[in-house]
Protein backbone atom coordinates (compact mmCIF):
# COMPACT_ATOMS: atom_id res chain seq x y z
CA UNK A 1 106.35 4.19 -156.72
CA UNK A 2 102.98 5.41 -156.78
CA UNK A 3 102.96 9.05 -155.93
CA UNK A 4 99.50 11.00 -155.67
CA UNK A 5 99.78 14.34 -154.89
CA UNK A 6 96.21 16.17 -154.37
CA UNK A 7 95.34 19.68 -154.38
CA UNK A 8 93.11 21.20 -151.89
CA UNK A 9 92.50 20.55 -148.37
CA UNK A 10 88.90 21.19 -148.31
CA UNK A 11 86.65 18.38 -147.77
CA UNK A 12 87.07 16.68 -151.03
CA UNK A 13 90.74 16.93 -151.17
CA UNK A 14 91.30 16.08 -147.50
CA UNK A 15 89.04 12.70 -147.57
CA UNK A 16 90.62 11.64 -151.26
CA UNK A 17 93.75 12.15 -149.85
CA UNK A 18 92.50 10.31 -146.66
CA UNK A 19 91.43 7.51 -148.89
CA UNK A 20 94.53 7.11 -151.23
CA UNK A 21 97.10 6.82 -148.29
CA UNK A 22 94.81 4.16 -146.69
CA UNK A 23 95.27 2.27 -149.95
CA UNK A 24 98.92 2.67 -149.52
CA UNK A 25 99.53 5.44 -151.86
CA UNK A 26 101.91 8.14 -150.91
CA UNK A 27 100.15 10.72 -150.94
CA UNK A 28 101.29 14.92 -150.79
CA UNK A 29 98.36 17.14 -149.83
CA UNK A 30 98.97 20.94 -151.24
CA UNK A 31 96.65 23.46 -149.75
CA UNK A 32 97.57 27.52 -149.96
CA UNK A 33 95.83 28.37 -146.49
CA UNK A 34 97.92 28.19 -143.39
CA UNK A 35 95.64 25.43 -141.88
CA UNK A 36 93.56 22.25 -143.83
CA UNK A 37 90.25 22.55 -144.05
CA UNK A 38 89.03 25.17 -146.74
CA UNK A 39 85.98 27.41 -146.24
CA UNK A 40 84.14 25.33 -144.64
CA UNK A 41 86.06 24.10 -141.41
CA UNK A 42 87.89 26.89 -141.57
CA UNK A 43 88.82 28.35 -137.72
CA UNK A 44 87.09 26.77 -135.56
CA UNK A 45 86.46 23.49 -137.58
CA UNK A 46 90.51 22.82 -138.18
CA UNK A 47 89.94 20.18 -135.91
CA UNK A 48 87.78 18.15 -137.65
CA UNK A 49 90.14 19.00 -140.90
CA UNK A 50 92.76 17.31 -139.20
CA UNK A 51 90.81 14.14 -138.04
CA UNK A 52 90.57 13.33 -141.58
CA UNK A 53 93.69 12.98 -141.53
CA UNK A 54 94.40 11.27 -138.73
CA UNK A 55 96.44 7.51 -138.62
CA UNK A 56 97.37 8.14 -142.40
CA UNK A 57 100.45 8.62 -144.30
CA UNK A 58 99.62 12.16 -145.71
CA UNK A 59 102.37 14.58 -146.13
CA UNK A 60 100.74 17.92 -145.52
CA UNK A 61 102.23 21.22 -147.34
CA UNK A 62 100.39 24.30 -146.43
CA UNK A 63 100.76 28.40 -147.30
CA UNK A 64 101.80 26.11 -150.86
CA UNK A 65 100.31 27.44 -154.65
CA UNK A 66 100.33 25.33 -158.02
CA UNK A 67 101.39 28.28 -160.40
CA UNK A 68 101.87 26.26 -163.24
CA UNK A 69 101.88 22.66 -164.78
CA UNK A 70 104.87 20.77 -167.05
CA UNK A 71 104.39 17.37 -167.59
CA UNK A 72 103.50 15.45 -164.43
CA UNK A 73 105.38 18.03 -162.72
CA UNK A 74 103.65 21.10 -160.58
CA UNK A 75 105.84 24.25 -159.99
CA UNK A 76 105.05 25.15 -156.15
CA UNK A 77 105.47 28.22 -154.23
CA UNK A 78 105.77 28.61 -150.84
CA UNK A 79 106.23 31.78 -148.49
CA UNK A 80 110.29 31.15 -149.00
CA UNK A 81 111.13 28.48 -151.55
CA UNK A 82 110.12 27.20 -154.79
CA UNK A 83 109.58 23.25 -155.16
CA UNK A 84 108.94 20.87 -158.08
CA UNK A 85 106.52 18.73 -157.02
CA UNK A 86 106.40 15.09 -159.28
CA UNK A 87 103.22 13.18 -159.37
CA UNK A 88 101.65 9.69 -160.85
CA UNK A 89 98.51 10.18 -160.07
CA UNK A 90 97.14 14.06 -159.60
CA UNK A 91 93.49 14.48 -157.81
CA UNK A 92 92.79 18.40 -158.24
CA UNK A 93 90.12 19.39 -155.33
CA UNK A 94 91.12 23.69 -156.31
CA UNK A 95 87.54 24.41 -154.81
CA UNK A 96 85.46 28.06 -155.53
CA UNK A 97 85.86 31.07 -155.46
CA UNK A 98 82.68 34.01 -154.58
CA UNK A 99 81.05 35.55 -157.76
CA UNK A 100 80.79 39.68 -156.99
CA UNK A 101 78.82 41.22 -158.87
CA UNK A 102 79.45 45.34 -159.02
CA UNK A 103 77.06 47.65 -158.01
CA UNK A 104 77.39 51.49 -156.99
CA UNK A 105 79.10 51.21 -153.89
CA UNK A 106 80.48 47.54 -153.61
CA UNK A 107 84.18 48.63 -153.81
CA UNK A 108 83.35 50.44 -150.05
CA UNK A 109 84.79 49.28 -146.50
CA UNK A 110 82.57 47.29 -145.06
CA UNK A 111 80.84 46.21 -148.43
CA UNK A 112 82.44 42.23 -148.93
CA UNK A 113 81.31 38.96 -150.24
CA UNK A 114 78.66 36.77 -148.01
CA UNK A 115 81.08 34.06 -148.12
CA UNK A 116 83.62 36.42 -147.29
CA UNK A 117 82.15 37.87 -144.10
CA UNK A 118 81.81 34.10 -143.08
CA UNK A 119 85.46 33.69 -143.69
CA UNK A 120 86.47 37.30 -141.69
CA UNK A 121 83.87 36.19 -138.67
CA UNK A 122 86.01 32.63 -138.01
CA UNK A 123 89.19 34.34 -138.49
CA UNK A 124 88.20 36.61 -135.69
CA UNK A 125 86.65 40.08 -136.90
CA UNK A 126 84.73 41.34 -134.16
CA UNK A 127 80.80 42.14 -135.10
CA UNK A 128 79.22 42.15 -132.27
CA UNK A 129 76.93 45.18 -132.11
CA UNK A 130 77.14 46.01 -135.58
CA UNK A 131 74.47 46.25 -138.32
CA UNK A 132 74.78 43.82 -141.04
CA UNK A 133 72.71 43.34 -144.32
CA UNK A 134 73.04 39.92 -145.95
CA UNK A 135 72.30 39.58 -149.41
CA UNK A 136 73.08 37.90 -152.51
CA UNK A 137 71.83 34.81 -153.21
CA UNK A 138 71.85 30.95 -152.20
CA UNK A 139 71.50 28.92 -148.85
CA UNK A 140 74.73 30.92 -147.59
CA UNK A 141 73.24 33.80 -146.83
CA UNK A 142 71.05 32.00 -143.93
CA UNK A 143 74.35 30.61 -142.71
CA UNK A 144 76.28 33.94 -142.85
CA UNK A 145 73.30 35.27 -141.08
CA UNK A 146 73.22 32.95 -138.56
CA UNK A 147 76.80 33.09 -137.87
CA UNK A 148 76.98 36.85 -137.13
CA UNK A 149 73.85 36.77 -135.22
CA UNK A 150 75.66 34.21 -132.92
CA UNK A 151 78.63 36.22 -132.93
CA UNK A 152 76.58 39.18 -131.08
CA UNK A 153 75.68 41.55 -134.64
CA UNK A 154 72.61 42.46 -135.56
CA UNK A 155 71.26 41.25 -138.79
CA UNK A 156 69.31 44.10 -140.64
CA UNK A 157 68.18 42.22 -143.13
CA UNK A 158 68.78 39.09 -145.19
CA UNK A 159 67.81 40.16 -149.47
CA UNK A 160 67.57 37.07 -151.53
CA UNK A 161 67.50 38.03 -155.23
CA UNK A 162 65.55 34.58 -156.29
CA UNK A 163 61.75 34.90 -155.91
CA UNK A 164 60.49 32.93 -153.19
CA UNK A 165 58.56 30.54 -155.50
CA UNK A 166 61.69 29.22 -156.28
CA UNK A 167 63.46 28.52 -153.14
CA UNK A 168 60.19 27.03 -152.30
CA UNK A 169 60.30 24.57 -155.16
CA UNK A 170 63.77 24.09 -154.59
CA UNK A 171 63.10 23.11 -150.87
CA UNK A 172 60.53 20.55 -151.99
CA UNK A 173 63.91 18.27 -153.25
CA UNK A 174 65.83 19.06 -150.09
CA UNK A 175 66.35 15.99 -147.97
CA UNK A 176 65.57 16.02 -144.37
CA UNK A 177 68.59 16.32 -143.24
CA UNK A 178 68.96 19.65 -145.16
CA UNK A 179 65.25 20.52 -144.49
CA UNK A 180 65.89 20.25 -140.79
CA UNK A 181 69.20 22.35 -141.42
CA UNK A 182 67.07 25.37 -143.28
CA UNK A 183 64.60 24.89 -140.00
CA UNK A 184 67.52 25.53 -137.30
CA UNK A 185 69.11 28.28 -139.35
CA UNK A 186 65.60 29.88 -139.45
CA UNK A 187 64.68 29.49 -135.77
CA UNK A 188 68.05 31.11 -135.27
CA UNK A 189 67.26 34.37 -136.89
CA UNK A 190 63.61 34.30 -136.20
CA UNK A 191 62.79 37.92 -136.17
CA UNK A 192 65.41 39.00 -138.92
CA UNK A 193 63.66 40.27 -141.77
CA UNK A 194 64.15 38.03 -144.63
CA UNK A 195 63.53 39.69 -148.37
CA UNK A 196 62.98 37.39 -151.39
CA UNK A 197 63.42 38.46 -154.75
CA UNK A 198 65.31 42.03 -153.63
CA UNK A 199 68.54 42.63 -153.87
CA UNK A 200 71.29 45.74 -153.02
CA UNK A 201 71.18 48.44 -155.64
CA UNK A 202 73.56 50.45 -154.46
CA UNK A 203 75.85 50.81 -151.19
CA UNK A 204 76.45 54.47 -149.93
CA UNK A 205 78.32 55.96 -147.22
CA UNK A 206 82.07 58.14 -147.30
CA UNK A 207 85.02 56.34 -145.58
CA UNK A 208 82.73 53.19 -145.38
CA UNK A 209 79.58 51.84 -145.80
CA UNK A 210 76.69 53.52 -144.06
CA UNK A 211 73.49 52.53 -145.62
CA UNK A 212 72.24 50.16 -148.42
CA UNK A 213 69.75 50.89 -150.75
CA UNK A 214 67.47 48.04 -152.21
CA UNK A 215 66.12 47.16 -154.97
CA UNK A 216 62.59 47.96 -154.17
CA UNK A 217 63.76 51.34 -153.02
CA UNK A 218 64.10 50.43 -148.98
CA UNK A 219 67.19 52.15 -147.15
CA UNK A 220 68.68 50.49 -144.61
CA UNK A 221 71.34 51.51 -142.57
CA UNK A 222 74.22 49.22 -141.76
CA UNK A 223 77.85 48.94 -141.19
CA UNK A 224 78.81 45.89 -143.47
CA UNK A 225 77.03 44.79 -146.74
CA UNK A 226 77.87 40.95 -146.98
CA UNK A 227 76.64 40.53 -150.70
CA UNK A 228 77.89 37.57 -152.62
CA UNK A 229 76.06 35.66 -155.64
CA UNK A 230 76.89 32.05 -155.43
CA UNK A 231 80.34 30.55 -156.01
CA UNK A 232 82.53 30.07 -159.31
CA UNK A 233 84.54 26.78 -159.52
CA UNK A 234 88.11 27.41 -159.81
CA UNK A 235 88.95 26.06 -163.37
CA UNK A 236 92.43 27.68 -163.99
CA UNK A 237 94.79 24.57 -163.16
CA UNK A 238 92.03 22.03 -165.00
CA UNK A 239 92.25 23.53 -167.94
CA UNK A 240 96.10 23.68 -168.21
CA UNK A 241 96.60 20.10 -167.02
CA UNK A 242 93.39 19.71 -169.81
CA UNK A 243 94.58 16.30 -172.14
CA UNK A 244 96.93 14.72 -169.60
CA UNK A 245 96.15 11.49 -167.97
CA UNK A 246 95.72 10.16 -164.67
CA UNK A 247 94.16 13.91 -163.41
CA UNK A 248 91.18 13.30 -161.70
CA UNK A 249 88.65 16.79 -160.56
CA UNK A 250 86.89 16.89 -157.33
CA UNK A 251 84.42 18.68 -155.41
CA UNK A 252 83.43 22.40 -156.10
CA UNK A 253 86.16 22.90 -159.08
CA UNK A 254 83.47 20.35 -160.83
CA UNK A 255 80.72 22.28 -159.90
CA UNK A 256 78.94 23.98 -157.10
CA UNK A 257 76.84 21.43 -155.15
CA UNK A 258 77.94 21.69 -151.14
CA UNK A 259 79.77 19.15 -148.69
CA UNK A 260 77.78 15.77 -149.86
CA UNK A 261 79.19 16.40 -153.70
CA UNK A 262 82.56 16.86 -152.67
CA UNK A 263 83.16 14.11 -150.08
CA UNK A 264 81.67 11.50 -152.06
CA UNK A 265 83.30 12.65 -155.50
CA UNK A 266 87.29 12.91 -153.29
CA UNK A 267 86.04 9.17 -151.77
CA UNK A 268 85.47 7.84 -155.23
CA UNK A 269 89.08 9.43 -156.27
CA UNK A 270 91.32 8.59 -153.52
CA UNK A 271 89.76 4.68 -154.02
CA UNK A 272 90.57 5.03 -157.74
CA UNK A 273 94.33 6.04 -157.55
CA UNK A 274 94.48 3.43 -154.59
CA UNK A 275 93.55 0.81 -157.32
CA UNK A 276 89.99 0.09 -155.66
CA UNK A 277 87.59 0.31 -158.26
CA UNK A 278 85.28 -1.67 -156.33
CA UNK A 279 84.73 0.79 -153.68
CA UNK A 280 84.92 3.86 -155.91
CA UNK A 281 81.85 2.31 -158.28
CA UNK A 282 80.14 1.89 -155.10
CA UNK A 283 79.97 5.75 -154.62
CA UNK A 284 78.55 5.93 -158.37
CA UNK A 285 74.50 6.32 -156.70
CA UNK A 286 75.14 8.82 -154.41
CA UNK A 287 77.73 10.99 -156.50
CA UNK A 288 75.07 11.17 -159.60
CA UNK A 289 72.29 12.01 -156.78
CA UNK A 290 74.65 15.03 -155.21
CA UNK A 291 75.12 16.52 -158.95
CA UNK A 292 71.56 16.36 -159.95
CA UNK A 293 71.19 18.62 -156.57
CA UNK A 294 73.51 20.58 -157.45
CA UNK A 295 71.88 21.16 -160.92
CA UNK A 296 69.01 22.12 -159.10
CA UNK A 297 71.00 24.40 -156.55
CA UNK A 298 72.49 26.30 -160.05
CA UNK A 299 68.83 26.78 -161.45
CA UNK A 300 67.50 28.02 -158.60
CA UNK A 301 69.72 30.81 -157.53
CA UNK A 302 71.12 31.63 -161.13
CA UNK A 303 71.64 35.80 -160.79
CA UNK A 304 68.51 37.56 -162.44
CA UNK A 305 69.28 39.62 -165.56
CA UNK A 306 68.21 42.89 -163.71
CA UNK A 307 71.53 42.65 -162.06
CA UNK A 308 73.56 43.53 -165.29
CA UNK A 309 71.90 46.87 -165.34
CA UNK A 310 73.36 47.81 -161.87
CA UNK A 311 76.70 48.79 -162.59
CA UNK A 312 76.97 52.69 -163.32
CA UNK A 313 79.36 54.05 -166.06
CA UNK A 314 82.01 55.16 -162.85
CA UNK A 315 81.00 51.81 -161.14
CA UNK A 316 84.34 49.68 -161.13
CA UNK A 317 84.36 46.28 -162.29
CA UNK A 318 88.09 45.52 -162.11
CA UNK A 319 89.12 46.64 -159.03
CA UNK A 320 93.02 45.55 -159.50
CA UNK A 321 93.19 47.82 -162.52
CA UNK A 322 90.70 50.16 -161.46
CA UNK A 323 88.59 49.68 -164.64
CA UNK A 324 85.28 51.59 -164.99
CA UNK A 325 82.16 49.40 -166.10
CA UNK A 326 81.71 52.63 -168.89
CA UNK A 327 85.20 51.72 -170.31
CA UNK A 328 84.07 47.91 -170.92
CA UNK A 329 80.32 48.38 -171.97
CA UNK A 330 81.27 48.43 -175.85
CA UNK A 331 84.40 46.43 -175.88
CA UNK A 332 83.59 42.78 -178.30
CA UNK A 333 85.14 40.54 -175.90
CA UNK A 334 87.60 39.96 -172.47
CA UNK A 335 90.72 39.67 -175.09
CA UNK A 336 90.20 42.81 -176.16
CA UNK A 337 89.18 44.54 -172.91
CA UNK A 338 92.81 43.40 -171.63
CA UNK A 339 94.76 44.67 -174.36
CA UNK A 340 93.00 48.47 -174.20
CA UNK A 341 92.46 48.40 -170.42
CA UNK A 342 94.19 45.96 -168.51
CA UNK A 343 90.95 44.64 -167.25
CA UNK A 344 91.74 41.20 -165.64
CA UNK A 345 95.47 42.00 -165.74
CA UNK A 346 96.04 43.10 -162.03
CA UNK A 347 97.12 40.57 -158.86
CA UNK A 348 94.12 38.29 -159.10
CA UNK A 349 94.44 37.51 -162.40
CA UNK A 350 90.52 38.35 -163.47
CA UNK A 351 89.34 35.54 -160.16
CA UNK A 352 87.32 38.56 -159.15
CA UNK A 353 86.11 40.87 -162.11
CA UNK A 354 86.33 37.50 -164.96
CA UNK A 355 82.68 36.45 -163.62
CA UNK A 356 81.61 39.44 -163.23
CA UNK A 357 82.31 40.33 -167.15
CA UNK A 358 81.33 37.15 -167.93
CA UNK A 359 77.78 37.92 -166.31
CA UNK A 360 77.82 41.32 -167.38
CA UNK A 361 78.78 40.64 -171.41
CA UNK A 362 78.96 37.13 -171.89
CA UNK A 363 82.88 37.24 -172.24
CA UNK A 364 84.77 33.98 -171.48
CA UNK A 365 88.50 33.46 -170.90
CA UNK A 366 90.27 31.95 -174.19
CA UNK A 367 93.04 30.83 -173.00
CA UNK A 368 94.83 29.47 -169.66
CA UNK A 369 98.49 29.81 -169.65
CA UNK A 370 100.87 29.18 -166.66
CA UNK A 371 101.80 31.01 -164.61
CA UNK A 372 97.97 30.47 -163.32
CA UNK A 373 98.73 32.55 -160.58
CA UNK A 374 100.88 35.83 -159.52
CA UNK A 375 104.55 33.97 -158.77
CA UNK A 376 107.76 35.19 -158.14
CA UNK A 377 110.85 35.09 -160.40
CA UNK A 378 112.88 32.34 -158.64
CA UNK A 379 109.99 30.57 -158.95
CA UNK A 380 109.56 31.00 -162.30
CA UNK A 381 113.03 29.91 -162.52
CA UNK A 382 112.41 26.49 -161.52
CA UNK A 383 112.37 24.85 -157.64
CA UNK A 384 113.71 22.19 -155.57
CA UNK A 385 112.42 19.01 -156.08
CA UNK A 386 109.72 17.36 -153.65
C-alpha cells in the first residue's frame, strides 16, 4: 500500500492530490477550513475546488489540523475526535499566512489584514456603502479593492508602500496574461485614488475605526482599514517533519509566488509519489520560471524600513498576550521576549506577532516543537487511527 496523505486544499494541495489518485495512489486530503479550496476559491470559487477533484479517489477530511508529527504518523484534530493519520508518502501544501505589521491603531474594529477583508467579503460581510482604505503592499490590494468595489463599498483609497518605480519595473516581467489582469483590475476602480509609496501611520477612531492617517500626513476617513504586507509561508509542520523522507513542500509554504507556482509545483508532486517521473520533470521549465517570479514579486514589495519606526511604546505587537511594542524594544531575542513576557505564547502561537518581531528586531523562531498548534488534551493523548 501506497498511502499519500497531503495537506492543504488550496490549489497546490488539491491538484497534487488530484494527480496522485489518478496515478492510483490513495490519497487523504487534510484541509482545516470547512470547504476545499483555500484563500483563493474560497466562497464563491468552492466549486471549482471541488472540480479538481472530481472522478478521483480522494478522501477529503475537512475542519481537520496536523498538530504534531511522530514518525510517518500525523496527530489530527477534528471538531470532535482525534485521529492518527499514517502516511508513505506526505506532500505538505500548509499555504500562508498575512504579515501585520503594528501601527497605532491596527488592533481597532474595522482595522484587518487586506487579505483578510478579501476572506470576510466571500464569507458574506456586508460592505456595501461603506468607506474602505486599502493599503499594504503587493498585487492584493488591487484585488481586495476591486472586490469591495463590486460588492457596493466605496474605496477611499488604495496606499501602496513600494514606490511606483518599482511596481513599474516589476510590471515590465509580468506576462500578458497578468498584464491584462493588472489592466481589468484597474479599469475596475478607475477613479479610486491609488497612492504609491504611502502607507497608514496610524488608525484612529473610539469603538472602531473612524479615520486613517497616512504617511504623508493625509486623513482619510473610513470605516475599515484593510492593511496587510504580503504573505508569510507557513513553515511550522516543515520544519518538524525537517530530516524525514518521502515529504515533499508545495506551493506558498515554499514561498510566496501566486496560483502558477503552486499548481505546477502540487502537479510535479502528486506525479512524483504516483511514480511518474516523466511527467513531473516535464513541469521542471515552468516551476523554475514561477519561482524566479516570485523572487521578483519578494523584491519588489519587501516592507520599507520606515515601517519599523511605526509602532509606539503602548502600540501592541502581541495581541494574544497583550504585549506592548515598549516592553520588546530592548529584549536580545524572541526566546527571551517569551520567557519575560509571554510574547508569542497566546492561541496563535506567534502566526501573527512572530513576523512582525521578526521585521521589527530581526528575531527568528529557534525551535519548532509539536504541538505546532493549540490542541486539546485527548488529542494530545493520542487518536484513532485513519
Amino acid at each position: 500500500m501506497n498511502r499519500v496523505v497531503v495537506i492543504g486544499a488550496g490549489p497546490a494541495g488539491l491538484i497534487a492530490a488530484a494527480c496522485a489518485a489518478q496515478g492510483g495512489r490513495q490519497v487523504t486530503l487534510v484541509d482545516d477550513n470547512p470547504e476545499p479550496g483555500g484563500q483563493l476559491w474560497r466562497g464563491g470559487g468552492g466549486g471549482v475546488a471541488r472540480q479538481k477533484l472530481e472522478g478521483v479517489n480522494v478522501a477529503l477530511l475537512n475542519g481537520a489540523r496536523v498538530v504534531a508529527a511522530h514518525g510517518n504518523t500525523l496527530t489530527v484534530e477534528t471538531r470532535d475526535r482525534a485521529i492518527a493519520l499514517h502516511w508513505d508518502q506526505l506532500i505538505v501544501a500548509a499555504g500562508a499566512r498575512e504579515r501585520f505589521l503594528p501601527f497605532p491603531g491596527w488592533t481597532l474594529p474595522g482595522a484587518m489584514g487586506a487579505g483578510a477583508m478579501q476572506a470576510f467579503i466571500k464569507s458574506g460581510l456586508d460592505v456595501r456603502g461603506k468607506r474602505i482604505v486599502v493599503a499594504g503592499t503587493g498585487p492584493i490590494l488591487l484585488a481586495v479593492a476591486a472586490l469591495a468595489k463590486d460588492k457596493g463599498a466605496e474605496i477611499a483609497a488604495i496606499c501602496e508602500q513600494a514606490p511606483a518605480w518599482r511596481v513599474r519595473r516589476f510590471a515590465f516581467h509580468l506576462s500578458m496574461a497578468k498584464i491584462l489582469e493588472a489592466i481589468h483590475l484597474k479599469r475596475k476602480l478607475r477613479g479610486v485614488p491609488l497612492y504609491y509609496g504611502t502607507w497608514v501611520r496610524e488608525a484612529e477612531g473610539g469603538e472602531r475605526v473612524r479615520r486613517v492617517i497616512l504617511s504623508d500626513g493625509r486623513a482619510i476617513d473610513c470605516d475599515y482599514a484593510a492593511c496587510g504586507y504580503g504573505l508569510v509561508p507557513n513553515t511550522e509542520l516543515l520544519r518538524l517533519l525537517e530530516g524525514r523522507e518521502n515529504v515533499h513542500a508545495v506551493g506558498e509554504c515554499t514561498g510566496i509566488g501566486g496560483y502558477l507556482k503552486s499548481a505546477v509545483e502540487g502537479a510535479a508532486a502528486g506525479y512524483r509519489v504516483a511514480g511518474d517521473d516523466s511527467q513531473a520533470n516535464k513541469l521542471r521549465p515552468v516551476i523554475e520560471q514561477a519561482r524566479k517570479f516570485a523572487v521578483r514579486l519578494e523584491r519588489t514589495f519587501a516592507p520599507r524600513a520606515e515601517l519599523r519606526s511605526l509602532p509606539r511604546d503602548e502600540t501592541v505587537v502581541c495581541r494574544c498576550e497583550g504585549v506592548a511594542f515598549g516592553a520588546l524594544r530592548d529584549l536580545p531575542n524572541w526566546r527571551y521576549a517569551k520567557l519575560h513576557t509571554r510574547c508569542g505564547m497566546g492561541p496563535c502561537q506567534g502566526r501573527v506577532c512572530g513576523p512582525a518581531v521578526e521585521f521589527l528586531f530581526g528575531w527568528k523562531p529557534d525551535s519548532t516543537r509539536p504541538p505546532v498548534l493549540p490542541a486539546r488534551v485527548d488529542t494530545l493523548m493520542g487518536g484513532s487511527d485513519a
